[in-house]
N, C-alpha and C. Protein backbone atom coordinates (compact mmCIF):
# COMPACT_ATOMS: atom_id res chain seq x y z
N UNK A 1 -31.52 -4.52 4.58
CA UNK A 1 -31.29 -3.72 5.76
C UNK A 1 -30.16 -4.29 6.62
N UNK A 2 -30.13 -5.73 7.14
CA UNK A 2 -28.81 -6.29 7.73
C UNK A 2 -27.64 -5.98 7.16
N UNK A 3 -27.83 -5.85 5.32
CA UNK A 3 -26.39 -5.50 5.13
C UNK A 3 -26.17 -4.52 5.13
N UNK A 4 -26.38 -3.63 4.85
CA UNK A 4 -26.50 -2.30 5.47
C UNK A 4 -25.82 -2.38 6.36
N UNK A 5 -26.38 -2.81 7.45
CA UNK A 5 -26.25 -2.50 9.02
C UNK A 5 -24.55 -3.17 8.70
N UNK A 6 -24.50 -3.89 8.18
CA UNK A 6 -23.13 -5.13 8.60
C UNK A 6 -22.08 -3.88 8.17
N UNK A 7 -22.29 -3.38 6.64
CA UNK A 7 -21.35 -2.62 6.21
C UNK A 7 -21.17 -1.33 6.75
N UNK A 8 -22.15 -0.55 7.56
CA UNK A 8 -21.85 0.39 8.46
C UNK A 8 -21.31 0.17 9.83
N UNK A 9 -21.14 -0.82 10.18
CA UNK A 9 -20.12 -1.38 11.31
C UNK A 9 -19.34 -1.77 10.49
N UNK A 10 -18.70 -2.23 9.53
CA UNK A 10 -17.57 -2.85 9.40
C UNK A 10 -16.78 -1.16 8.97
N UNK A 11 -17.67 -0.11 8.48
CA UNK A 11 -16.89 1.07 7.77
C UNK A 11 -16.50 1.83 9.23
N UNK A 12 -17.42 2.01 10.38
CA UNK A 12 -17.16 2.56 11.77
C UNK A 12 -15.86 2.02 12.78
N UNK A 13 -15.89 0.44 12.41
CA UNK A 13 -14.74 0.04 13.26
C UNK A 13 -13.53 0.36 12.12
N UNK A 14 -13.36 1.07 10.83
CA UNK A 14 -12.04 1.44 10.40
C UNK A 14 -11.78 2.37 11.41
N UNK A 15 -12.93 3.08 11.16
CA UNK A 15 -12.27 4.89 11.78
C UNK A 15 -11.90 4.88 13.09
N UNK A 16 -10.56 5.19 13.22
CA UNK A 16 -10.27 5.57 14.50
C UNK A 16 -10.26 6.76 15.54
N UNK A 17 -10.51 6.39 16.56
CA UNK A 17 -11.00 7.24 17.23
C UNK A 17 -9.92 7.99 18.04
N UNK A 18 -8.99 8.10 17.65
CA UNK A 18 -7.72 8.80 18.20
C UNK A 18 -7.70 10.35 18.63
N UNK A 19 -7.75 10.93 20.15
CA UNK A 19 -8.35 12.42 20.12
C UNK A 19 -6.83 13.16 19.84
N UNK A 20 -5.92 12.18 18.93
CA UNK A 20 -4.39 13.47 19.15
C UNK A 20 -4.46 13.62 17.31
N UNK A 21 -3.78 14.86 17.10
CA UNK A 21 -3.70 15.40 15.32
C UNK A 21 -1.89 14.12 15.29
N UNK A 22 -1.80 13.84 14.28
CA UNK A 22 -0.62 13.35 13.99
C UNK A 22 0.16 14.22 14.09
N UNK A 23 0.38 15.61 13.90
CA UNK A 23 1.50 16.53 14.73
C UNK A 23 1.72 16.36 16.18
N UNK A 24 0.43 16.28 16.78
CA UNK A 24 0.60 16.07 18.40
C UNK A 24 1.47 14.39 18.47
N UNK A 25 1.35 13.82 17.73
CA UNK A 25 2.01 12.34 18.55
C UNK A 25 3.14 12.16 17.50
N UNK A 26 4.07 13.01 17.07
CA UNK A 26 5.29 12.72 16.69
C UNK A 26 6.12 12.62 17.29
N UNK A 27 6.24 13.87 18.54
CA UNK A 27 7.14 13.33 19.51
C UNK A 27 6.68 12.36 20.24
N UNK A 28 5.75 11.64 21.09
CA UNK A 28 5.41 10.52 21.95
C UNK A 28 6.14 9.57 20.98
N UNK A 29 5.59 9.44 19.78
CA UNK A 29 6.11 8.34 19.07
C UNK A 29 7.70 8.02 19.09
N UNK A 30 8.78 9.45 18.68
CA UNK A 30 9.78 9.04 18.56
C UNK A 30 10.48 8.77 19.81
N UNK A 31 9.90 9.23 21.26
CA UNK A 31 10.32 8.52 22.44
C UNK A 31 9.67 7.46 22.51
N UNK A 32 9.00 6.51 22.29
CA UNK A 32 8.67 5.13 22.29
C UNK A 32 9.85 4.16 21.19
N UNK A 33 9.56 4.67 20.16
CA UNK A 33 10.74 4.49 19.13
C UNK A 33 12.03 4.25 19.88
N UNK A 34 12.22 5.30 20.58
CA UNK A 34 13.92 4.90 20.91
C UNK A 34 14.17 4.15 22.57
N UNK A 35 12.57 4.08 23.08
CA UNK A 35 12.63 3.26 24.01
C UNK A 35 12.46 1.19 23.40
N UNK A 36 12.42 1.09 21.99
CA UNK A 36 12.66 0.17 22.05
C UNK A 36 13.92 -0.53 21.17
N UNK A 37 14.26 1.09 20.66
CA UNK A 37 15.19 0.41 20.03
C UNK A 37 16.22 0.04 20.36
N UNK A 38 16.54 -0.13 21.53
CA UNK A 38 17.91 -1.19 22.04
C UNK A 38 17.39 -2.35 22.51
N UNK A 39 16.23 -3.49 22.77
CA UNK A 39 15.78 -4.53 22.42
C UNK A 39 16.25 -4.94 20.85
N UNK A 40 15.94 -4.09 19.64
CA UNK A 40 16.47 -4.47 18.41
C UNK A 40 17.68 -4.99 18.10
N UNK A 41 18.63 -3.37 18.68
CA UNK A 41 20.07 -3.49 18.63
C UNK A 41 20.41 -4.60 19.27
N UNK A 42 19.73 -5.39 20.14
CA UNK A 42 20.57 -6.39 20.98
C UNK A 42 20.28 -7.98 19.71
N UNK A 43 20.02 -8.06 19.05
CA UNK A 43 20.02 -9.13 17.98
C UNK A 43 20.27 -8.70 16.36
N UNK A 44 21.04 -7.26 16.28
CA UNK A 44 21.52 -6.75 14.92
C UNK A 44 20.60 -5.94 14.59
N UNK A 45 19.61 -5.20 15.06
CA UNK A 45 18.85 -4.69 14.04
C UNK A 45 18.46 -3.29 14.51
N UNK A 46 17.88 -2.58 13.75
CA UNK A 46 17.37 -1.50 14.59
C UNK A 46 15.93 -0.89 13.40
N UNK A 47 15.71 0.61 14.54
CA UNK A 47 14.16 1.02 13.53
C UNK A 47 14.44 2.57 13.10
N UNK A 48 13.81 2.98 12.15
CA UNK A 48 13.77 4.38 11.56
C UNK A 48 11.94 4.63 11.91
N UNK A 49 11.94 5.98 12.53
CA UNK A 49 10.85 6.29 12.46
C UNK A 49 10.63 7.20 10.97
N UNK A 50 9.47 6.85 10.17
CA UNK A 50 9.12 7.46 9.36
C UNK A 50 8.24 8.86 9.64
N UNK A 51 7.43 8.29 9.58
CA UNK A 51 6.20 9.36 10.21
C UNK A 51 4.76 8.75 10.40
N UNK A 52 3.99 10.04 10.88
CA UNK A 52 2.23 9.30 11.81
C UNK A 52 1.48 10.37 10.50
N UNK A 53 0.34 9.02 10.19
CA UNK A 53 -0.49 9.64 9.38
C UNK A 53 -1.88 8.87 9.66
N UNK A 54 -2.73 9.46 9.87
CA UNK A 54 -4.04 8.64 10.05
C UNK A 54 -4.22 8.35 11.25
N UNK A 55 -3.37 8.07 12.18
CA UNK A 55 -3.24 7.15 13.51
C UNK A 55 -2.23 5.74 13.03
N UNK A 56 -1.57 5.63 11.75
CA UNK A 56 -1.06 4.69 11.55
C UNK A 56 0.66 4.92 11.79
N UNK A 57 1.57 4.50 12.54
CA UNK A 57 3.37 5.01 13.00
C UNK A 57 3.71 4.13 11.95
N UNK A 58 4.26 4.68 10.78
CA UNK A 58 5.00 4.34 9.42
C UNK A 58 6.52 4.24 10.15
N UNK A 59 7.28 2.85 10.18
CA UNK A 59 8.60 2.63 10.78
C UNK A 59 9.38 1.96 9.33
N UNK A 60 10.23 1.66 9.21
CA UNK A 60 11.54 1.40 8.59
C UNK A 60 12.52 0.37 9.58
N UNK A 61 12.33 -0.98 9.26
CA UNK A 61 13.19 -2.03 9.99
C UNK A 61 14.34 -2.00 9.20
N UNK A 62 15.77 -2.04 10.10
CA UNK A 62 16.98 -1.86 9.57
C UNK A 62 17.91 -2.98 10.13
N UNK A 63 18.64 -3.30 9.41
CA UNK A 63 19.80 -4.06 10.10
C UNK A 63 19.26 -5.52 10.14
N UNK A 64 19.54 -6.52 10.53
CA UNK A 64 19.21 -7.84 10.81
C UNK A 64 18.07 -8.11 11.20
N UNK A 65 17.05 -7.00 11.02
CA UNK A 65 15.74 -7.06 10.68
C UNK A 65 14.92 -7.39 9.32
N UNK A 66 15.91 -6.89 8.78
CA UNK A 66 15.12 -6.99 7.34
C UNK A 66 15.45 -8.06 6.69
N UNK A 67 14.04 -8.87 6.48
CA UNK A 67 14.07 -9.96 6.01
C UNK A 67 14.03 -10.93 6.98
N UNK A 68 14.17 -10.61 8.12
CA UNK A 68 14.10 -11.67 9.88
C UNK A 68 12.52 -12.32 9.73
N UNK A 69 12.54 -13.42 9.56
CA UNK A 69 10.99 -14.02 10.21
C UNK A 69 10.51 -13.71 10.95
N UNK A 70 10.78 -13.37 12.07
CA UNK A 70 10.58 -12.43 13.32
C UNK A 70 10.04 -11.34 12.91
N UNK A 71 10.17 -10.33 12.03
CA UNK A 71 10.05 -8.90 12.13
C UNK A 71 8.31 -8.79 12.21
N UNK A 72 7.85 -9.65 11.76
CA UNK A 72 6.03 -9.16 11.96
C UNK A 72 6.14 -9.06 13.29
N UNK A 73 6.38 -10.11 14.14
CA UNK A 73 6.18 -10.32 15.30
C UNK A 73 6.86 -8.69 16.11
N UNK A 74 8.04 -8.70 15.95
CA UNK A 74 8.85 -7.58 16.59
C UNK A 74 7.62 -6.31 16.53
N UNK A 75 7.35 -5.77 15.18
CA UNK A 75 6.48 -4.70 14.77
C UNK A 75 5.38 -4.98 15.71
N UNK A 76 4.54 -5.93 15.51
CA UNK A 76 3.14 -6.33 16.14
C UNK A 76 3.15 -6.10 17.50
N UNK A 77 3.91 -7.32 18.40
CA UNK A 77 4.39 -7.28 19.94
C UNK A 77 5.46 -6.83 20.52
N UNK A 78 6.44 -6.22 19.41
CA UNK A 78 6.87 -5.19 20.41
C UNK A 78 6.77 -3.53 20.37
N UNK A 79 6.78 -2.89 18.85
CA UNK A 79 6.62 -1.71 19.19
C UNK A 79 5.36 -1.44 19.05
N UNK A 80 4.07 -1.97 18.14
CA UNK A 80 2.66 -1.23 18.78
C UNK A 80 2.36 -1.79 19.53
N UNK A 81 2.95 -2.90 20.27
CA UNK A 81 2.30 -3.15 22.01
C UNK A 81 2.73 -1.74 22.47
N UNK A 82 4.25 -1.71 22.60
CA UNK A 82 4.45 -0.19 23.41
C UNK A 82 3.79 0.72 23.17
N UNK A 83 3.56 1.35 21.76
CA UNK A 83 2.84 2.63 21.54
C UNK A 83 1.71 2.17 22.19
N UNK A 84 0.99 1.14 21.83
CA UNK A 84 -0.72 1.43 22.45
C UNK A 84 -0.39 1.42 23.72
N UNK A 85 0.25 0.98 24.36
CA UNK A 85 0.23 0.82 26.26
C UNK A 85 0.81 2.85 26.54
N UNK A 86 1.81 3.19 25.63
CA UNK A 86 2.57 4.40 25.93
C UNK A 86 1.34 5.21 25.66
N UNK A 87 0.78 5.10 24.18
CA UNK A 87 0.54 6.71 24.16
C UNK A 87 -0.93 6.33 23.56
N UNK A 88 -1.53 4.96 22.97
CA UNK A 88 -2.90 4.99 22.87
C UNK A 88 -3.32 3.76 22.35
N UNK A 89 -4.50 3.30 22.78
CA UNK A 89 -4.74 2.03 22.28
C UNK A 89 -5.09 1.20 20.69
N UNK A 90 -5.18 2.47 20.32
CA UNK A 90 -5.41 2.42 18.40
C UNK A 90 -4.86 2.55 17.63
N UNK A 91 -3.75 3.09 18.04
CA UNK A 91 -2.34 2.99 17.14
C UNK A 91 -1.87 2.01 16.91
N UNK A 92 -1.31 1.46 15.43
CA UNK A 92 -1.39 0.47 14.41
C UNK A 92 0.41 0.82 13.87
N UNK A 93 0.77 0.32 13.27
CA UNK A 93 2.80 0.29 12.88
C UNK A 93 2.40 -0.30 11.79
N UNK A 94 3.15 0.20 10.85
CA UNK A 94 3.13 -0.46 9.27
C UNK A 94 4.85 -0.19 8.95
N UNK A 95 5.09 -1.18 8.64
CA UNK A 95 6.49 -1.42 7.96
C UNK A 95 6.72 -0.63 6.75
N UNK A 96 7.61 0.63 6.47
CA UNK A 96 7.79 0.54 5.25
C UNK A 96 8.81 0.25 4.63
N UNK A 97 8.84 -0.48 3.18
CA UNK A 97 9.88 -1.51 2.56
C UNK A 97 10.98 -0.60 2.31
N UNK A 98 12.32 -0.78 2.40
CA UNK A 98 13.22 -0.21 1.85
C UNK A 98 12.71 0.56 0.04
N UNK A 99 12.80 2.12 -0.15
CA UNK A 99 12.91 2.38 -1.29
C UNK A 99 11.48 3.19 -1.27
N UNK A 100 10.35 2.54 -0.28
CA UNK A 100 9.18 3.56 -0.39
C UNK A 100 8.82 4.61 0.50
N UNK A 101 9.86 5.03 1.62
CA UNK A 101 9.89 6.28 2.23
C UNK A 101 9.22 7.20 1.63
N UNK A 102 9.20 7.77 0.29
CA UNK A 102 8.57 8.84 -0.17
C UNK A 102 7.08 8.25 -0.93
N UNK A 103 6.98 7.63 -0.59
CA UNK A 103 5.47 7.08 -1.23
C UNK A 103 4.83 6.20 -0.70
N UNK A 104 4.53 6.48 0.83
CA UNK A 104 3.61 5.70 2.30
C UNK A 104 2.41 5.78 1.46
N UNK A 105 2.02 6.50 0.70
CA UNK A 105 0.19 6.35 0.39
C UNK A 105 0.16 5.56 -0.30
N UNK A 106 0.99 4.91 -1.12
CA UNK A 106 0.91 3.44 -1.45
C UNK A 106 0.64 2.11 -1.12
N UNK A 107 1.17 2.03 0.54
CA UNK A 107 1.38 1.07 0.96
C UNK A 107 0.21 0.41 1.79
């Protein structure tokens, strides 16, 4: 019965509880997007918004990003800090690698 219990909380805290459809937060997203992308530009780099699926903002690091030690960090604390403070607290950023634009359900 505990495990049970353990694995129905661990399956509840996946699901997010986001009340917008991923059509509704494409635009919020791509104005957050371009509110940070001149922080990027100012050390070579910049971002491609891909697209929102799940509650997850699929981005594309470009320029003197890719491959930067930094870039977890950039993704992590700077643009889903912004989205969750902008537009919601459960929204999550996943990098996608050069070449898999057309195949996010992979990643």
């Amino acid at each position: 019965m505990i495990q049970k219990n353990f694995l129905l909380n661990r399956e509840q805290k996946r699901i997010k509880m986001i009340p917008f459809s991923d059509e509704e937060l494409l635009e919020p997203v791509k104005v957050v997007i371009d509110k940070v992308r001149p922080s990027l530009a100012l050390d070579g780099g910049d971002i491609d918004f891909i697209t929102v699926k799940n509650g997850a903002v699929y981005v594309q690091l470009k320029g003197a990003c890719i491959g930067c030690a930094s870039s977890g960090s950039t993704l992590k604390y700077g643009v889903e800090r912004q989205l969750r403070m902008d537009i919601h607290p459960e929204l999550t950023v996943v990098n996608v690698p050069v070449g898999m634009e057309n195949d996010i359900e992979n990643l």
